[in-house]
C-alpha atoms as a PDB file:
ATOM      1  CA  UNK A   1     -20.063 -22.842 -16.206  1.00  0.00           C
ATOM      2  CA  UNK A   2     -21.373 -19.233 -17.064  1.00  0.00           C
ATOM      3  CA  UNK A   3     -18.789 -17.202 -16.628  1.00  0.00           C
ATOM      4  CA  UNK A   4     -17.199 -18.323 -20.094  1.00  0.00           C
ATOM      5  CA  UNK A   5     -16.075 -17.685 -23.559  1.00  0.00           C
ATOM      6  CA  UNK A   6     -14.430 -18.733 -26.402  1.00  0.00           C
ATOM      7  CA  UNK A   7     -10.756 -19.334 -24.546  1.00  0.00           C
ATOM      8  CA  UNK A   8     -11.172 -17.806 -21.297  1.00  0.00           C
ATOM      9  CA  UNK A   9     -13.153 -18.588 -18.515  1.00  0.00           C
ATOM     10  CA  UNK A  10     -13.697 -16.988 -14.660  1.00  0.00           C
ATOM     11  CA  UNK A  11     -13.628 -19.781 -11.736  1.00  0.00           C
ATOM     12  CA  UNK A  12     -13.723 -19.539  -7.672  1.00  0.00           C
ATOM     13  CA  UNK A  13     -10.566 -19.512  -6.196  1.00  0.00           C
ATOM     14  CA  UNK A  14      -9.621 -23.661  -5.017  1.00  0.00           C
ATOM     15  CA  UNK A  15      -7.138 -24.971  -2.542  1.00  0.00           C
ATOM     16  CA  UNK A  16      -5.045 -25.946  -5.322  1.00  0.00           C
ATOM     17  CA  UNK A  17      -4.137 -22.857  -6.592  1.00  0.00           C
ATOM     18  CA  UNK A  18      -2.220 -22.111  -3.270  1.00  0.00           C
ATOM     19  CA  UNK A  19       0.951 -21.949  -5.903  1.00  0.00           C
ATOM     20  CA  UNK A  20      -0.749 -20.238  -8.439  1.00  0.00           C
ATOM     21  CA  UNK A  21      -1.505 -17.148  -6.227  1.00  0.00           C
ATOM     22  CA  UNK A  22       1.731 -17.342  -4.571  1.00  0.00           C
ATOM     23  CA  UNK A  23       3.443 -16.654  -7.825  1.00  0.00           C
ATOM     24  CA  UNK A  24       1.013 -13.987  -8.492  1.00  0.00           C
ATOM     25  CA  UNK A  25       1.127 -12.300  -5.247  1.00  0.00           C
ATOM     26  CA  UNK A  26       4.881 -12.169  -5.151  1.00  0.00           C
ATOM     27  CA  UNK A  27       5.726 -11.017  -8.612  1.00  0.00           C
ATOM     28  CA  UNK A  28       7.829  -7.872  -7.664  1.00  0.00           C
ATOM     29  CA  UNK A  29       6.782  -6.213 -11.025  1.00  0.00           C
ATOM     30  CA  UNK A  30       2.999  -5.429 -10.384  1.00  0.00           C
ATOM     31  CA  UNK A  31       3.588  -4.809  -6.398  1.00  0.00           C
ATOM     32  CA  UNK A  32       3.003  -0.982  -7.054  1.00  0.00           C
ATOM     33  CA  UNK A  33      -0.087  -1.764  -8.703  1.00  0.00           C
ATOM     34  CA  UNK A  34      -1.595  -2.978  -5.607  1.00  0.00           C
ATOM     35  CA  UNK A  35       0.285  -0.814  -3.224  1.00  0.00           C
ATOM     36  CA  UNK A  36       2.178  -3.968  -1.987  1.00  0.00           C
ATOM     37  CA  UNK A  37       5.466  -3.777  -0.394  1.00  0.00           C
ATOM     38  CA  UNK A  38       6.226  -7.285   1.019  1.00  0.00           C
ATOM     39  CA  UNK A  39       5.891 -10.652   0.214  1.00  0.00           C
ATOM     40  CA  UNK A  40       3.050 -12.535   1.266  1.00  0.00           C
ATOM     41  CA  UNK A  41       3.739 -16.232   2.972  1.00  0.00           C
ATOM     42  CA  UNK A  42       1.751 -19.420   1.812  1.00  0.00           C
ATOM     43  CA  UNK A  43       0.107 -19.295   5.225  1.00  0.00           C
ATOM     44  CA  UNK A  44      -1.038 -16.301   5.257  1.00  0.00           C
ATOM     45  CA  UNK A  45      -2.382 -17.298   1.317  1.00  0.00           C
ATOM     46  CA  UNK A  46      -4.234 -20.655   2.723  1.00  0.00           C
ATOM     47  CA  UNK A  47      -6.022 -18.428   5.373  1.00  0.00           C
ATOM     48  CA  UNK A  48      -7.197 -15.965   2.696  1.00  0.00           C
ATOM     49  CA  UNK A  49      -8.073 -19.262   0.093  1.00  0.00           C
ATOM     50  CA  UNK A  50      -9.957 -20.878   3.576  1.00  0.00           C
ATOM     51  CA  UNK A  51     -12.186 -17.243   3.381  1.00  0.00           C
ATOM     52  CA  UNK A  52     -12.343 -17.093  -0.464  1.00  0.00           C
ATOM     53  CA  UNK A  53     -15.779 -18.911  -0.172  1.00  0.00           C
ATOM     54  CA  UNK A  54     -17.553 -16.036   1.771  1.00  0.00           C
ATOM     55  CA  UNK A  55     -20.305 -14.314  -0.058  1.00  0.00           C
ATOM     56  CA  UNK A  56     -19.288 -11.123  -1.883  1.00  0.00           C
ATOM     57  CA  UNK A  57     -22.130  -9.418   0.392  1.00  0.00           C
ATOM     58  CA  UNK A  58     -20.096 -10.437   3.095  1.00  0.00           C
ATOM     59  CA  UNK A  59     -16.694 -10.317   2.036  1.00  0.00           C
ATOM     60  CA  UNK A  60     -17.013  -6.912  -0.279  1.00  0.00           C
ATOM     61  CA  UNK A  61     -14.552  -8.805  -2.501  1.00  0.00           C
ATOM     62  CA  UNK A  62     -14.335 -11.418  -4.847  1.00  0.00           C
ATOM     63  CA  UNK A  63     -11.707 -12.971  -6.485  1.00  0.00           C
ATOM     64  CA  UNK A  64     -11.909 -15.123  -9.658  1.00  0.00           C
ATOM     65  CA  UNK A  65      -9.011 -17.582 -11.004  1.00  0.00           C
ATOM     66  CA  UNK A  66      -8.864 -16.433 -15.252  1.00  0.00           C
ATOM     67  CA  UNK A  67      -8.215 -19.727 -16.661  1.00  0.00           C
ATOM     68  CA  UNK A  68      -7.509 -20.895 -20.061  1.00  0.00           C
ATOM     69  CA  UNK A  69      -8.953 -23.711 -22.878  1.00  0.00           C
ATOM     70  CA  UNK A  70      -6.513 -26.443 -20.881  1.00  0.00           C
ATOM     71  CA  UNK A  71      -7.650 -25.327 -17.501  1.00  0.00           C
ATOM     72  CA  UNK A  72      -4.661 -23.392 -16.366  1.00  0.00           C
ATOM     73  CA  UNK A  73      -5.329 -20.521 -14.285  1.00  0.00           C
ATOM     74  CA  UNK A  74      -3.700 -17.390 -16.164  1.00  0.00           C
ATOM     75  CA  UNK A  75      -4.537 -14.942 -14.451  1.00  0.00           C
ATOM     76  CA  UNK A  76      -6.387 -13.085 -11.852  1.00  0.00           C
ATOM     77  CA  UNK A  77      -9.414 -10.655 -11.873  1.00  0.00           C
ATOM     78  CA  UNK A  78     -10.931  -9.135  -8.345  1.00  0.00           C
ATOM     79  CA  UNK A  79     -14.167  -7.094  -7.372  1.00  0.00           C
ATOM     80  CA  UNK A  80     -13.585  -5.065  -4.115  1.00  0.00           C
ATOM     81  CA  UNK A  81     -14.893  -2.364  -1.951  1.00  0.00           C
ATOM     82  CA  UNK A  82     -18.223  -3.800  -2.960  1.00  0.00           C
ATOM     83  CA  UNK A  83     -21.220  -1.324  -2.149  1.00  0.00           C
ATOM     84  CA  UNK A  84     -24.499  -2.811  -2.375  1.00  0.00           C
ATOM     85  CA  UNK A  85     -26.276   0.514  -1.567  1.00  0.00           C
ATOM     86  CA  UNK A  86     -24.935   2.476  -4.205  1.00  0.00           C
ATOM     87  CA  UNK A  87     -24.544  -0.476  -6.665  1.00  0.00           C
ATOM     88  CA  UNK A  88     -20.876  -0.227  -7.396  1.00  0.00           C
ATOM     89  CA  UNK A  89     -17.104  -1.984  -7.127  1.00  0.00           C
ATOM     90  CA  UNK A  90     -13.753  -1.616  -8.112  1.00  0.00           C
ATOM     91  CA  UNK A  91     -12.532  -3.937 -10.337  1.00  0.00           C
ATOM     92  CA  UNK A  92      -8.638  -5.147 -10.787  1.00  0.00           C
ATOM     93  CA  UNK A  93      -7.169  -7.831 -12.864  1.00  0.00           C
ATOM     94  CA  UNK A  94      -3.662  -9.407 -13.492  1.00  0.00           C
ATOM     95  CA  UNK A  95      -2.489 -11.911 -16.165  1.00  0.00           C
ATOM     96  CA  UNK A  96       0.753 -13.454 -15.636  1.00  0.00           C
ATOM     97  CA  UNK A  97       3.333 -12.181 -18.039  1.00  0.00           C
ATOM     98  CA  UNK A  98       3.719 -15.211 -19.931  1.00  0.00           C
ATOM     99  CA  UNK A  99       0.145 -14.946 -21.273  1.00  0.00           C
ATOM    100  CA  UNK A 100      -0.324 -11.097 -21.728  1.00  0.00           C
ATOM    101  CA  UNK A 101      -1.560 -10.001 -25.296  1.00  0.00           C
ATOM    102  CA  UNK A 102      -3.428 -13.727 -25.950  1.00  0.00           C
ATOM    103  CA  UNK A 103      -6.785 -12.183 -25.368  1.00  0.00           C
ATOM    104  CA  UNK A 104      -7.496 -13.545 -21.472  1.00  0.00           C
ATOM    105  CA  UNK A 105      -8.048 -10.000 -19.998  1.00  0.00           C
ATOM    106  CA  UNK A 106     -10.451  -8.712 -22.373  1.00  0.00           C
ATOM    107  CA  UNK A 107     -12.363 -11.827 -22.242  1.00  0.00           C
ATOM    108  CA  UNK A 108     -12.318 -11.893 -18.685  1.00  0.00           C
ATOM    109  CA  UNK A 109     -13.371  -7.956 -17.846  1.00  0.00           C
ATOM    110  CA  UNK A 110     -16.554  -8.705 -20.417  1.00  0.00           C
ATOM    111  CA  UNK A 111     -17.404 -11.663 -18.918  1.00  0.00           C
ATOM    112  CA  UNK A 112     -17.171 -10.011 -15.341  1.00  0.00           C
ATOM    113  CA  UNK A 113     -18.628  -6.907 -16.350  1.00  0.00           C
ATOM    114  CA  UNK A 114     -21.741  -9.081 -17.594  1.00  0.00           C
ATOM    115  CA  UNK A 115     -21.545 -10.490 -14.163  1.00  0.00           C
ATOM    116  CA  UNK A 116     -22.003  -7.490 -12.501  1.00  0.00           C
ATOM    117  CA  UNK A 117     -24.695  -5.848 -14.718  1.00  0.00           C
ATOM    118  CA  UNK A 118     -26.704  -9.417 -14.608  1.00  0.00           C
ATOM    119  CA  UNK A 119     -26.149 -10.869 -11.333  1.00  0.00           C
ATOM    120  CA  UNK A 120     -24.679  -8.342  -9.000  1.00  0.00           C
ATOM    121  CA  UNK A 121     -27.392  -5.569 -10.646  1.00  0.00           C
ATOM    122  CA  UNK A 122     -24.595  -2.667 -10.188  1.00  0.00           C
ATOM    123  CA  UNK A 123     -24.661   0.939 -11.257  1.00  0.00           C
ATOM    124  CA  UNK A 124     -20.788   1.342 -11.996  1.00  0.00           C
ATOM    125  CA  UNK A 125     -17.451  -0.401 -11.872  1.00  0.00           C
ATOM    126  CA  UNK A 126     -14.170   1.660 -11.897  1.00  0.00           C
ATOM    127  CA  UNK A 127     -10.798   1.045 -11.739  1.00  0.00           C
ATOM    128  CA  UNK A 128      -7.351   3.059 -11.046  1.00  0.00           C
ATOM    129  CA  UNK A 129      -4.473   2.547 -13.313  1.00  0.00           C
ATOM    130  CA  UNK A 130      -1.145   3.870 -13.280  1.00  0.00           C
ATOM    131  CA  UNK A 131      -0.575   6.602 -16.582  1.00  0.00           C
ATOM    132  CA  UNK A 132       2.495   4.629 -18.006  1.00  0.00           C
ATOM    133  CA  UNK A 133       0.438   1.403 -18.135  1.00  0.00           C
ATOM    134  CA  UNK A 134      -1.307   1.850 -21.712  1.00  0.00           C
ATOM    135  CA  UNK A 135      -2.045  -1.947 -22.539  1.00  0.00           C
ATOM    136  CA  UNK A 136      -4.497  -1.509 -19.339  1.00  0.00           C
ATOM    137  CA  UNK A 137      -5.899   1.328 -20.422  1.00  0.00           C
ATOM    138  CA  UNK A 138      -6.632   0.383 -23.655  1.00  0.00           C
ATOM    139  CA  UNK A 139      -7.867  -2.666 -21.731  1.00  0.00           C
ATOM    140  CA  UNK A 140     -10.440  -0.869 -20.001  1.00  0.00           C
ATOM    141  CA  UNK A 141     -11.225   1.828 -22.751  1.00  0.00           C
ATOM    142  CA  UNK A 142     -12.232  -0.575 -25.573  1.00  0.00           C
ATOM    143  CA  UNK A 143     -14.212  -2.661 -22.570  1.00  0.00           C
ATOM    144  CA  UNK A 144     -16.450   0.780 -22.175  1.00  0.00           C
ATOM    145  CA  UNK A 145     -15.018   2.482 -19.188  1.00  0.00           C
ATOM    146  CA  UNK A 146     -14.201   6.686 -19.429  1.00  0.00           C
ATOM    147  CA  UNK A 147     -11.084   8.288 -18.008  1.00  0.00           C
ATOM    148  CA  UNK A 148     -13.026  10.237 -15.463  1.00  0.00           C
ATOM    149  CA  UNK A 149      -9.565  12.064 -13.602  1.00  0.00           C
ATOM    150  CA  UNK A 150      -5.973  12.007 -12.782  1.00  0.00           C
ATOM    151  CA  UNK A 151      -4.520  11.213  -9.663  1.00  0.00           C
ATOM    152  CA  UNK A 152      -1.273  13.572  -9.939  1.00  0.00           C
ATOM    153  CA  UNK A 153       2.169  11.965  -8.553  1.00  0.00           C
ATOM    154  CA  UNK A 154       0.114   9.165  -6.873  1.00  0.00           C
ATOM    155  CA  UNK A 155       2.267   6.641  -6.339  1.00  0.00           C
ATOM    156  CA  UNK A 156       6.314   6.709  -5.347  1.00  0.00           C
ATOM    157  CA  UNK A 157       8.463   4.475  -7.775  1.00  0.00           C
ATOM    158  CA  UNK A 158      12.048   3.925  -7.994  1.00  0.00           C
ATOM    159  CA  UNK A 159      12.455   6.426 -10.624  1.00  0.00           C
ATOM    160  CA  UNK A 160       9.757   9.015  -9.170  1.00  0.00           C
ATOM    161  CA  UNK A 161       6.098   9.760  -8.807  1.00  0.00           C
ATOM    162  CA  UNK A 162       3.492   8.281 -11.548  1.00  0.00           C
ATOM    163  CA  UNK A 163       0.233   9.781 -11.597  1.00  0.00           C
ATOM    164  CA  UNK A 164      -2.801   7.301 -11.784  1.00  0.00           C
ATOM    165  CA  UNK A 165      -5.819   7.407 -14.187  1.00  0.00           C
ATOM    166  CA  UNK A 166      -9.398   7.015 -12.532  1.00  0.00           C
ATOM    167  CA  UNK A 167     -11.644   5.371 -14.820  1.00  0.00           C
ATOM    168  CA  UNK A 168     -15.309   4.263 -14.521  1.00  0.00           C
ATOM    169  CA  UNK A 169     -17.945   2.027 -16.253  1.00  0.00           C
ATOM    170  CA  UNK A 170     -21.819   2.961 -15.580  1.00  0.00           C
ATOM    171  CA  UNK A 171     -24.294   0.978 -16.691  1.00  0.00           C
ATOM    172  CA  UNK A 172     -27.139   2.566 -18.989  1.00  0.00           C
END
């Protein structure tokens, strides 16, 4: 496996994690992150599992299970709107709340961003995260990636409008 590290390592989405990533997808409290506003069935989940396999040249996505030292996926971390010409992605990641702050995101945004410097040859990553959410940000900061702009009142919340950080990682 070389997408690895000490405790964390990146796998391709399997069948059997139909109930992992219906837990994930339907946790209320990181809908806004993802500008999601329903739930999403297990049949609508299988489909997208049944098209995980496509090439991310085909697809413009990937999606990689963040799994721990006993093999239990923990989390979540995605490439998208994959451009091959300009040699860029966004990247987004997730850990479910029960193992925040053990270390699994950091270890899993270095091992992807090694990924995409080494194997996917890109120019940049970026990423958008909302202003209030400072454990990503610091995520992303210490991981190399610059606060390139604000998004002002980007996204509608219960209590309001949050603004959203643009951030981006070139490779030098």
């Amino acid at each position: 496996m070389f997408l690895k590290s000490d405790q964390t390592y990146l796998r391709a989405l399997e069948p059997t994690d139909l109930d992992f990533l219906y837990s994930l997808e339907n946790d209320i409290s990181v809908w806004h992150v993802g500008n999601t506003l329903t739930p999403y069935s297990k049949f609508v989940l299988e489909a997208y599992l049944e098209n995980a396999t496509l090439d991310i040249y085909t697809a413009k996505q990937l999606r990689l299970a963040i799994c721990n030292q006993a093999h239990k996926a923990v989390g979540a971390i995605d490439l998208f709107d994959f451009d091959p010409l300009h040699r860029r992605a966004g990247v987004g990641i997730v850990v479910t709340a029960e193992h925040r702050g053990n270390g699994h995101a950091k270890e899993a945004l270095e091992l992807l961003l090694g990924y995409c410097k080494q194997t996917l040859q890109l120019h940049q990553v970026y990423c958008s995260v909302t202003a209030t959410n400072l454990p990503s940000i610091n995520l992303f900061t210490q991981a190399g990636f610059e606060q390139v702009g604000v998004r002002k009142d980007w996204l509608k919340t219960s209590d309001g409008w949050e603004d959203v950080v643009e951030m981006q990682h070139l490779y030098r």
